[in-house]
C-alpha atoms as a PDB file:
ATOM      1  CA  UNK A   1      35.833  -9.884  27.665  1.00  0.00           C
ATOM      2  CA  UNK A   2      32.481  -9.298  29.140  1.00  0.00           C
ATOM      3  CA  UNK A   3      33.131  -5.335  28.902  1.00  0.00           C
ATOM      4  CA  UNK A   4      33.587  -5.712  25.390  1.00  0.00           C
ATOM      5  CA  UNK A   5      30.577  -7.676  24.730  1.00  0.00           C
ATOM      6  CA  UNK A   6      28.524  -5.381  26.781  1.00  0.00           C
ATOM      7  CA  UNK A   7      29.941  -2.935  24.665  1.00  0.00           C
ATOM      8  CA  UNK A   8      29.107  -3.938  21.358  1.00  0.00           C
ATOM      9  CA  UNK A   9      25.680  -5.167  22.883  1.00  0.00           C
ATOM     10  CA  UNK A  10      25.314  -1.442  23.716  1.00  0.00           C
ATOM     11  CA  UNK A  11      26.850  -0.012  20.340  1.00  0.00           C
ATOM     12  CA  UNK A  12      24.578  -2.586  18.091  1.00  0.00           C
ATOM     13  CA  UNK A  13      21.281  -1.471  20.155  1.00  0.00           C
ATOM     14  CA  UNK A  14      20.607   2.110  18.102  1.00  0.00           C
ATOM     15  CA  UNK A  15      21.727   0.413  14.816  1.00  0.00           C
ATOM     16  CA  UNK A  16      19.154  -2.310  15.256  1.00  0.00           C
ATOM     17  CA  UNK A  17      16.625   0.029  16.724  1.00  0.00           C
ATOM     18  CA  UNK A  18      16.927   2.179  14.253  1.00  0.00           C
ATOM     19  CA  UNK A  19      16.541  -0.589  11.834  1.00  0.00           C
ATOM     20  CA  UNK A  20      13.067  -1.541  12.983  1.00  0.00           C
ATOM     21  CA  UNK A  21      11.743   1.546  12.832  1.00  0.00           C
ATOM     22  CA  UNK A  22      13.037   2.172   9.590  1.00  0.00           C
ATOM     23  CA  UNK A  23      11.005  -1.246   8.577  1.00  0.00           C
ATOM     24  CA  UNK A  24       7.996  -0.243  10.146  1.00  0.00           C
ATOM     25  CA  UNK A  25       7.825   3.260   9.204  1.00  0.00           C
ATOM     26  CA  UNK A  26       8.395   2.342   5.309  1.00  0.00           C
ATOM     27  CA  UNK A  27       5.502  -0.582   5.584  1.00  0.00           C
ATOM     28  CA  UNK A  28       3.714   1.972   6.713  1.00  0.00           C
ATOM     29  CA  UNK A  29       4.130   4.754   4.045  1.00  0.00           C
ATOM     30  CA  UNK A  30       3.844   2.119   1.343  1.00  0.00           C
ATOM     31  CA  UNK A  31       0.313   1.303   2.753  1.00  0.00           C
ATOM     32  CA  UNK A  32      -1.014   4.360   3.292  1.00  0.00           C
ATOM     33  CA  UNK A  33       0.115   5.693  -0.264  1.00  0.00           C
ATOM     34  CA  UNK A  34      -1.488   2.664  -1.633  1.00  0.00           C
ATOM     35  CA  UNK A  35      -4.824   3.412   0.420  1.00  0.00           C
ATOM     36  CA  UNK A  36      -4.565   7.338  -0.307  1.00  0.00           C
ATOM     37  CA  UNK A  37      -4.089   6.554  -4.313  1.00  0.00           C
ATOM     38  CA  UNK A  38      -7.312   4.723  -4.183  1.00  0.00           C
ATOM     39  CA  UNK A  39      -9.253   7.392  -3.028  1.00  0.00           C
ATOM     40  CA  UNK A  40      -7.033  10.296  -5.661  1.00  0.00           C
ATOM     41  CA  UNK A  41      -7.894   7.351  -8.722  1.00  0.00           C
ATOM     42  CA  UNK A  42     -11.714   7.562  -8.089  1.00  0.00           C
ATOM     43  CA  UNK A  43     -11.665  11.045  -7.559  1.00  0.00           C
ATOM     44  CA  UNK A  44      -9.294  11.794 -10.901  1.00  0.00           C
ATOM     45  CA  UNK A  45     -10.658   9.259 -13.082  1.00  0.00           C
ATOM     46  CA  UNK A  46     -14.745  10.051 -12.544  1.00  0.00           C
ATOM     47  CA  UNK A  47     -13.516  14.250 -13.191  1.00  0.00           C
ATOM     48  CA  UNK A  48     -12.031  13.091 -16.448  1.00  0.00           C
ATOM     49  CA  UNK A  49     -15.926  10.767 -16.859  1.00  0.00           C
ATOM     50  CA  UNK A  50     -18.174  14.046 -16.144  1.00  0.00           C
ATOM     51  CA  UNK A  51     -16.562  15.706 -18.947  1.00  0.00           C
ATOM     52  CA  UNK A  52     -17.182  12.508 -20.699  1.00  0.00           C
ATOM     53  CA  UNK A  53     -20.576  12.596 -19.434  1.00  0.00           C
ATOM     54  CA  UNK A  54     -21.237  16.303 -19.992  1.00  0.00           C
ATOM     55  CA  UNK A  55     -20.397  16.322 -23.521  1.00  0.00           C
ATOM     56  CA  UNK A  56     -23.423  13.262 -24.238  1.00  0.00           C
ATOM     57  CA  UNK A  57     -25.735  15.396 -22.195  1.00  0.00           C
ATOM     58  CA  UNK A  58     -24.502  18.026 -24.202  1.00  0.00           C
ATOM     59  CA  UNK A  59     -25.408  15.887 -27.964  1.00  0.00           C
ATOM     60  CA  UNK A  60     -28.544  14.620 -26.193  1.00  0.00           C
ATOM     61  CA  UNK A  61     -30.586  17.523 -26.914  1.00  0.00           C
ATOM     62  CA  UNK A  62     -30.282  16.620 -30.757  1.00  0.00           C
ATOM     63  CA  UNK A  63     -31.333  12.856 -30.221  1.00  0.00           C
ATOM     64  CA  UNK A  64     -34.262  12.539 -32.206  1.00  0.00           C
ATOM     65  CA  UNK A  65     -33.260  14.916 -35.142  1.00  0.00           C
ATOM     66  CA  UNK A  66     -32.449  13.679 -38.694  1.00  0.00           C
ATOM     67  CA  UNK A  67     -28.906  12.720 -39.212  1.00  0.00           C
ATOM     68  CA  UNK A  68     -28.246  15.610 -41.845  1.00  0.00           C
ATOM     69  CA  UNK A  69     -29.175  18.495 -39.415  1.00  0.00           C
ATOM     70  CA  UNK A  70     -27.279  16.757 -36.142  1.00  0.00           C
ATOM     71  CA  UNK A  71     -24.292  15.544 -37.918  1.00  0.00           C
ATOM     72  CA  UNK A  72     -22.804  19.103 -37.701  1.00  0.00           C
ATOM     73  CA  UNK A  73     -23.327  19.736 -34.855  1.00  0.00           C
ATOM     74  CA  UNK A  74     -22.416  16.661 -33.418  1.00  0.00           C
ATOM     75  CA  UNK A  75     -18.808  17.355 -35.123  1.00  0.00           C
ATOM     76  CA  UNK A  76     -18.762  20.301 -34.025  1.00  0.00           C
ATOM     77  CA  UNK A  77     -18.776  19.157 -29.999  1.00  0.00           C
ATOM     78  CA  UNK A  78     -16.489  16.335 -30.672  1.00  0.00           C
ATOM     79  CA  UNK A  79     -13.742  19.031 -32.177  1.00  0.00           C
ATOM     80  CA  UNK A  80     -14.120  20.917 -29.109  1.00  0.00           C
ATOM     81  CA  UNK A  81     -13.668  18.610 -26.771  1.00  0.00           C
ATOM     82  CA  UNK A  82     -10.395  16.790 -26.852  1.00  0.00           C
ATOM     83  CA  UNK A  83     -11.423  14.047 -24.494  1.00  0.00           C
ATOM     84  CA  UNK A  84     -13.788  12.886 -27.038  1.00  0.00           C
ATOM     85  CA  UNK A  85     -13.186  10.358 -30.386  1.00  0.00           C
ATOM     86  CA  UNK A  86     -17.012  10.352 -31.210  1.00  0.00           C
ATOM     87  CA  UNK A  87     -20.487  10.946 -30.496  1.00  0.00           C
ATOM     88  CA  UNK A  88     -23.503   9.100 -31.919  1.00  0.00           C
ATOM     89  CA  UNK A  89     -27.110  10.042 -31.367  1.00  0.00           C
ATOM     90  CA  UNK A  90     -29.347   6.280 -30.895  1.00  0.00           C
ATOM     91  CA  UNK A  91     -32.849   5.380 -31.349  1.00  0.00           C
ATOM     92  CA  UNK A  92     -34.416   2.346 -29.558  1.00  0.00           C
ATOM     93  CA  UNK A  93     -30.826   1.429 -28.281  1.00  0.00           C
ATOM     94  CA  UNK A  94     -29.202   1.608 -32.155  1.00  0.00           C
ATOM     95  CA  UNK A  95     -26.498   4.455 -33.598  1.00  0.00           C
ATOM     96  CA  UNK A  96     -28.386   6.051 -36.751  1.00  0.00           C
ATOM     97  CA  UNK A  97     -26.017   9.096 -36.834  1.00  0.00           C
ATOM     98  CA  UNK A  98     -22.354   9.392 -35.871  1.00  0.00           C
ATOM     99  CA  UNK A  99     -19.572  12.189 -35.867  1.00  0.00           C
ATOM    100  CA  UNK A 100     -17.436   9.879 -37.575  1.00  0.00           C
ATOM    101  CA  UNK A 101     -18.241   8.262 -40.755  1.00  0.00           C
ATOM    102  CA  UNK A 102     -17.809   4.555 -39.705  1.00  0.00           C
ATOM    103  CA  UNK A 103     -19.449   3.853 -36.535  1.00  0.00           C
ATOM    104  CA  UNK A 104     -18.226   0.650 -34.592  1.00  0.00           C
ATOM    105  CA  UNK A 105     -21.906  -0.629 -33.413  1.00  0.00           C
ATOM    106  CA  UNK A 106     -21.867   0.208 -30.223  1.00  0.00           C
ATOM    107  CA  UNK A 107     -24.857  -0.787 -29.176  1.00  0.00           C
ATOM    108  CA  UNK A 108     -23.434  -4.287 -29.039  1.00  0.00           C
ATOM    109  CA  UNK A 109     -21.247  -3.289 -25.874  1.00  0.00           C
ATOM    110  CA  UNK A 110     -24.439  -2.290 -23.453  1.00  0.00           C
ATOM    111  CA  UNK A 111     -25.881  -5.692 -22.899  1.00  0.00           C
ATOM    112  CA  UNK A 112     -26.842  -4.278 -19.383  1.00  0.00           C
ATOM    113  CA  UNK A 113     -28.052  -1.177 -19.588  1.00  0.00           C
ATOM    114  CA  UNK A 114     -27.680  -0.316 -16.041  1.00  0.00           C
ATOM    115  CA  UNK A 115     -23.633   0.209 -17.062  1.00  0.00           C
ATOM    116  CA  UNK A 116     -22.820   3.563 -18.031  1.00  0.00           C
ATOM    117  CA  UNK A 117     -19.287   2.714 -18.858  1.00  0.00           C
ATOM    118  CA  UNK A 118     -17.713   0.299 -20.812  1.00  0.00           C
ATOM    119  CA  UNK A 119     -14.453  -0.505 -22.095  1.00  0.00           C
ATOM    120  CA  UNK A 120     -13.944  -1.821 -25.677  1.00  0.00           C
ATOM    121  CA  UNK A 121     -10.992  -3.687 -27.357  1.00  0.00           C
ATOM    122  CA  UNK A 122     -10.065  -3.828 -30.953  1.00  0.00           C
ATOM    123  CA  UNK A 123     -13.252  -1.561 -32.684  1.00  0.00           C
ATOM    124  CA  UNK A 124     -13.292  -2.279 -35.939  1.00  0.00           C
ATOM    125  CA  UNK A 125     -12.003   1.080 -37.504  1.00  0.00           C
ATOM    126  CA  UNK A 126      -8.761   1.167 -35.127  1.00  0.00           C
ATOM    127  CA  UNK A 127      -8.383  -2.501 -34.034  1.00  0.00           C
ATOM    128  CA  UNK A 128      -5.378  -1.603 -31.777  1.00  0.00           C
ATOM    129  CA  UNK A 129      -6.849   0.376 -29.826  1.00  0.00           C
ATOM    130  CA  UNK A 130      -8.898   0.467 -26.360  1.00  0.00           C
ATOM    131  CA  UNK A 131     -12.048   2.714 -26.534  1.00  0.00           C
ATOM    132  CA  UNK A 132     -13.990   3.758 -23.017  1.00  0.00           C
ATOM    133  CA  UNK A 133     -17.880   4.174 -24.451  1.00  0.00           C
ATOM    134  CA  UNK A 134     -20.467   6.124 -22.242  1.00  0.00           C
ATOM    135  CA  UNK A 135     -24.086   5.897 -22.769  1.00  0.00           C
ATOM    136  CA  UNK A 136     -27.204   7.793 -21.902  1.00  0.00           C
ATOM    137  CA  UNK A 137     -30.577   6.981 -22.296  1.00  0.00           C
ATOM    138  CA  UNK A 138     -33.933   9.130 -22.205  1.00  0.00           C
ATOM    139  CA  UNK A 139     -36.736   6.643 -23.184  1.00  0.00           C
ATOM    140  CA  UNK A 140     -36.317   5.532 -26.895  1.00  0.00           C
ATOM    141  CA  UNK A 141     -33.291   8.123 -27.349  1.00  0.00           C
ATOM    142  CA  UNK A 142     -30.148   8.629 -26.419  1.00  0.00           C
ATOM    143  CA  UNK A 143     -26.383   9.278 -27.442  1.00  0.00           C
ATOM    144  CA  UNK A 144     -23.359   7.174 -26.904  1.00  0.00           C
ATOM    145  CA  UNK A 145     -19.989   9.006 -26.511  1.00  0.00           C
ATOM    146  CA  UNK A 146     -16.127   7.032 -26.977  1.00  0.00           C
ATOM    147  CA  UNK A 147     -13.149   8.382 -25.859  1.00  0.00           C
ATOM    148  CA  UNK A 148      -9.568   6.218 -26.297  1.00  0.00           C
ATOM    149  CA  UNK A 149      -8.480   4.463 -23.360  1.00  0.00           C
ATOM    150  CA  UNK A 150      -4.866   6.364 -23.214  1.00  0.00           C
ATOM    151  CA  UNK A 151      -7.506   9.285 -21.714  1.00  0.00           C
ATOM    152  CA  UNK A 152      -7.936   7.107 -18.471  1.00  0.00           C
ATOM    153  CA  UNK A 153      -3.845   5.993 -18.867  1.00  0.00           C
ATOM    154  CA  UNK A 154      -3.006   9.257 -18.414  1.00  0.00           C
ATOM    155  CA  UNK A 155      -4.890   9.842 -15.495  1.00  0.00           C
ATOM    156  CA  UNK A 156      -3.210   6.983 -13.897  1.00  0.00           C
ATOM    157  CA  UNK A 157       0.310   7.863 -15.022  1.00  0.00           C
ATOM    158  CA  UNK A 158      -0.085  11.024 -12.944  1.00  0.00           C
ATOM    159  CA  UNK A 159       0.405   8.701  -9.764  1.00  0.00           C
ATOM    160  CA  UNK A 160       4.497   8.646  -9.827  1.00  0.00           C
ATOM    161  CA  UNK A 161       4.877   6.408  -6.529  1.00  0.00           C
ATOM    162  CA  UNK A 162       5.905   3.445  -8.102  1.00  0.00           C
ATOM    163  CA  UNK A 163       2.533   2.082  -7.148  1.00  0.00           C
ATOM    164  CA  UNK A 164       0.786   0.198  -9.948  1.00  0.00           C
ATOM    165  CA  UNK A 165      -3.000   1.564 -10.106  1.00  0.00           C
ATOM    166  CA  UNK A 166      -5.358  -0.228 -12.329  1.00  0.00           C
ATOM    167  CA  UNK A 167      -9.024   0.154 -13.580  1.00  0.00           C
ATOM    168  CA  UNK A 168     -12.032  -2.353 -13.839  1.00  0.00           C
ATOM    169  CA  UNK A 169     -14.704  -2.314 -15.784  1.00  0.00           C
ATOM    170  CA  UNK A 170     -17.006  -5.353 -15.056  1.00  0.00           C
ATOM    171  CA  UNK A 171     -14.958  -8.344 -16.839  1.00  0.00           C
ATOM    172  CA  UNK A 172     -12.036  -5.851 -18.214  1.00  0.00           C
ATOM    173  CA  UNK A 173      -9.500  -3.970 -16.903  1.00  0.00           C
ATOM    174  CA  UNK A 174      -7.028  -1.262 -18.535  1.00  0.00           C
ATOM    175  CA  UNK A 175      -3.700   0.369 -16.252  1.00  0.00           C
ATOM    176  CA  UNK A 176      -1.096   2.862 -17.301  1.00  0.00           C
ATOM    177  CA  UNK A 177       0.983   0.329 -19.356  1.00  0.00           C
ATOM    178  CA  UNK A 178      -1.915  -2.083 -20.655  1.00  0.00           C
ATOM    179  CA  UNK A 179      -5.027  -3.339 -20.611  1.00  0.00           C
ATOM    180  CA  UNK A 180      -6.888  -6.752 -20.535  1.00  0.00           C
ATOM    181  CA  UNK A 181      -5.125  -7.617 -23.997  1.00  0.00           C
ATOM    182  CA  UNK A 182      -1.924  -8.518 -21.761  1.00  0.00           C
ATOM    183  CA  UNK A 183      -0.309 -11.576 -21.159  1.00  0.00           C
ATOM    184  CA  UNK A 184      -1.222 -11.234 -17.889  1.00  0.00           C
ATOM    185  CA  UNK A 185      -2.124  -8.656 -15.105  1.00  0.00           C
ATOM    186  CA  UNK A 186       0.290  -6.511 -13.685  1.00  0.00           C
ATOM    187  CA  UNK A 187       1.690  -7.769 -10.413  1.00  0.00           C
ATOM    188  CA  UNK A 188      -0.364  -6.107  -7.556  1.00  0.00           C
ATOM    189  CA  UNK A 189       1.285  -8.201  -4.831  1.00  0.00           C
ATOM    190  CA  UNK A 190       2.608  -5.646  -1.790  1.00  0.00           C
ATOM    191  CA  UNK A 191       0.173  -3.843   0.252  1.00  0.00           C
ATOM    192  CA  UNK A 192      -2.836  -4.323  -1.998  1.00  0.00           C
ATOM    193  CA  UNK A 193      -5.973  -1.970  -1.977  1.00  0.00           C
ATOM    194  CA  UNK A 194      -9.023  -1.501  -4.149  1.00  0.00           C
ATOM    195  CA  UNK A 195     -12.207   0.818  -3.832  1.00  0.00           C
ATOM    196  CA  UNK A 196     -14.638   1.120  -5.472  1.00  0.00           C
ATOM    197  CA  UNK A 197     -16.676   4.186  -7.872  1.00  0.00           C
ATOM    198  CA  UNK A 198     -19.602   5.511  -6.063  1.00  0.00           C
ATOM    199  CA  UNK A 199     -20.875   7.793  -9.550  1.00  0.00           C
ATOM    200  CA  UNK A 200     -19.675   5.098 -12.203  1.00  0.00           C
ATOM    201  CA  UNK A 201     -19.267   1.898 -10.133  1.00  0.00           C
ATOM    202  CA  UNK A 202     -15.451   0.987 -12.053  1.00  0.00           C
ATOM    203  CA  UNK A 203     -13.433  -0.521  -9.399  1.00  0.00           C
ATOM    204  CA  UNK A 204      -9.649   0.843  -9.180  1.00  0.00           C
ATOM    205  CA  UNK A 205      -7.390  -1.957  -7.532  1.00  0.00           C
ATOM    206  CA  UNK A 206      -3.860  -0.515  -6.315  1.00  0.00           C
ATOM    207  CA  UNK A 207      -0.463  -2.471  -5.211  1.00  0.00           C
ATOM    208  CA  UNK A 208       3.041  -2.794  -5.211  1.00  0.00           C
ATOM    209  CA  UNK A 209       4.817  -5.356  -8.089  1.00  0.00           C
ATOM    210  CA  UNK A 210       5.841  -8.297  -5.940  1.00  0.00           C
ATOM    211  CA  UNK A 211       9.730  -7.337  -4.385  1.00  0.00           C
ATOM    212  CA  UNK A 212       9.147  -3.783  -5.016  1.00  0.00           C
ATOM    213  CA  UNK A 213       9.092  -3.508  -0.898  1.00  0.00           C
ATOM    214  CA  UNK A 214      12.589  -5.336  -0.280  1.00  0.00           C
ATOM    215  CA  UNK A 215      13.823  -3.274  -3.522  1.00  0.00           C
ATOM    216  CA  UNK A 216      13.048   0.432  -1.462  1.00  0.00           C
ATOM    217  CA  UNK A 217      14.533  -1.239   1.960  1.00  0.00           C
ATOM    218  CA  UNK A 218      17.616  -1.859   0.361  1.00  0.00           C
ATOM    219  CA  UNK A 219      17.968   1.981  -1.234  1.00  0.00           C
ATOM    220  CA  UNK A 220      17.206   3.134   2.027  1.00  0.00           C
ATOM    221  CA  UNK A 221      19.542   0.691   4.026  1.00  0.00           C
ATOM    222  CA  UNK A 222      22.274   1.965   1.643  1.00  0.00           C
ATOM    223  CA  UNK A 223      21.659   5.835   2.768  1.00  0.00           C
ATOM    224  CA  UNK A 224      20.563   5.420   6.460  1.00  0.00           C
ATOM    225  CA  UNK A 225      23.024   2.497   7.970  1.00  0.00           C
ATOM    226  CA  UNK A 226      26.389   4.838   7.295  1.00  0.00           C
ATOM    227  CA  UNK A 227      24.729   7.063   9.915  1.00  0.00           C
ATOM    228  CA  UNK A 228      23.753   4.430  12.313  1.00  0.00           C
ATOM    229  CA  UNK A 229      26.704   3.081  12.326  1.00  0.00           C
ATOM    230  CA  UNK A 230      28.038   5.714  13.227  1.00  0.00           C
ATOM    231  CA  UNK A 231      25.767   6.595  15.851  1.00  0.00           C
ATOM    232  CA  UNK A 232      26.412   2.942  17.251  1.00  0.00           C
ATOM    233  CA  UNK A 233      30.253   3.355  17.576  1.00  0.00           C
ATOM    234  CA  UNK A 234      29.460   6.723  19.076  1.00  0.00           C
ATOM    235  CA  UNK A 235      27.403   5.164  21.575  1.00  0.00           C
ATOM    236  CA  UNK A 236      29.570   2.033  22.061  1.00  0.00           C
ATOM    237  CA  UNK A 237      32.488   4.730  22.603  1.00  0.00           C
ATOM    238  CA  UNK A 238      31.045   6.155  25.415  1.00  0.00           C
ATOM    239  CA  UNK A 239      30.070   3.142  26.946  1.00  0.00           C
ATOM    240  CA  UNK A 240      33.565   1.897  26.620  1.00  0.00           C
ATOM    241  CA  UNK A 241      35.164   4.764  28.488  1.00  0.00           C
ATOM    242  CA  UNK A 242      32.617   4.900  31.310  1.00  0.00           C
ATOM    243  CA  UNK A 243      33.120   0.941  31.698  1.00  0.00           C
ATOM    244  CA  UNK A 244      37.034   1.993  31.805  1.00  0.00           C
ATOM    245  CA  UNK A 245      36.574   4.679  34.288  1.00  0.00           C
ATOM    246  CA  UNK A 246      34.110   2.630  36.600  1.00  0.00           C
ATOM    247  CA  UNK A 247      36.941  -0.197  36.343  1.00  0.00           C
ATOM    248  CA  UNK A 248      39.676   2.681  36.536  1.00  0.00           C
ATOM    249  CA  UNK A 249      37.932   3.811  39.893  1.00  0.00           C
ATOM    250  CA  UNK A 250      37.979  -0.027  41.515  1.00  0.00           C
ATOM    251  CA  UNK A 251      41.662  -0.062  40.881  1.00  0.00           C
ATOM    252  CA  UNK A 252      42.390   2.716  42.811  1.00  0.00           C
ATOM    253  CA  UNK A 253      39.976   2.202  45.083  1.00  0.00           C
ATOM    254  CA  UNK A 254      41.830  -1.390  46.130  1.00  0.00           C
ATOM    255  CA  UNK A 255      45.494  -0.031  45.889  1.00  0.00           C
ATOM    256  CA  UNK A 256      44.537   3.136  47.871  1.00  0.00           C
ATOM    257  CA  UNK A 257      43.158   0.331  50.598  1.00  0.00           C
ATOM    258  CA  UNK A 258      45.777  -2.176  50.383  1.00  0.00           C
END
């Protein structure tokens, strides 16, 4: 009895070793993708901002001009560049000409002037939808550029690790599903990380939905235990026949001295 316990003590010790590391190495992975996704986010998402921001440095030469010489022009920029909806040239902080021929009053959205960036929900000529709105000032000029929010979605939906990325932008948020219209916020619960834009100060907040950990243990458990079990009865086989010979060996070593 006590050789077959030892044995299966010795034949469960890989399987449960194996185990543990399995547990630890996943944890592991699933943190440091979360922390590495961060870091990919802010670099992705501020790319797809420059060209945001390049295109309203771009207008910002014809801030100042009348309406009917900059409109074409203006047009013309927002046609070739598909990350753009619109561009609007401002004077003392209000739109007085705009690509598109119902403006949404943006100047209503820069309260703080310090924010380059700012979501918007529900503008008034496509009340479904999310816009991101950049603006750039030179003393009593400037130009305020919109792109739709599905621009920064799609930058997100490039992370395929099941890892649930989302963006904030002071009080509101948007991710690769949703934004801050939702119900509620995605769940962020496993291995949470956030960081922080150095060039547009957004913050990008990254985490597993709650069970999404005990979810990829069990798909793994289900294609790694076959082969530790089998490395345990392996293992508890050979243990088994050298108990047997060392037990062998005392028999004849007691009949060959009786």
């Amino acid at each position: 009895m006590i050789e077959l316990l030892l044995t299966l003590a010795i034949s469960l010790l890989p399987v449960g070793t194996g185990l543990m590391i399995m547990f630890y190495q996943q944890d592991k992975k699933l943190e440091e993708t979360a922390r590495i996704s961060v870091g990919e986010a802010i670099y992705s998402v501020d790319l797809a901002l420059d060209r945001i921001k390049a295109s309203a440095t771009a207008a910002m030469t014809l801030a100042g001009t009348h309406c009917e010489n900059a409109e074409p022009q203006l047009i013309d920029l927002v046609t070739q560049a598909p990350h753009l909806r619109s561009l609007a040239l401002t004077s003392n902080g209000r739109p007085y000409c705009n690509s598109m021929k119902a403006p949404f009053a943006p100047d209503q959205s820069f309260a703080d002037v310090s924010s380059q960036f700012r979501l918007m929900l529900d503008p008034p000529v496509t009340p479904k939808d999310m816009l991101l709105v950049y603006q750039l000032t030179q003393e009593n000029k400037g130009v305020i550029a919109t792109s739709y929010g599905i621009l920064l979605q799609n930058e997100l939906r490039a992370f395929q690790t099941g890892l649930t990325l989302l963006l904030e932008f002071e009080d509101l948020y948007i991710w690769s599903d949703g934004d801050s219209r939702d119900a509620s916020r995605p769940s962020q619960a496993e291995f949470f990380q956030e960081g922080v834009s150095r060039k547009y100060g957004y913050t990008v907040k990254a985490g597993y939905p709650s069970g999404y950990s005990a979810r990829e243990t069990r798909q793994t458990m289900k294609q790694l235990f076959p082969s530790l079990a089998l490395v345990g009865i392996i293992t508890g086989a050979i243990a088994y026949w050298g108990l047997f010979r060392q037990r062998s060996r005392r028999v004849r070593g007691a009949v060959s001295q009786g």
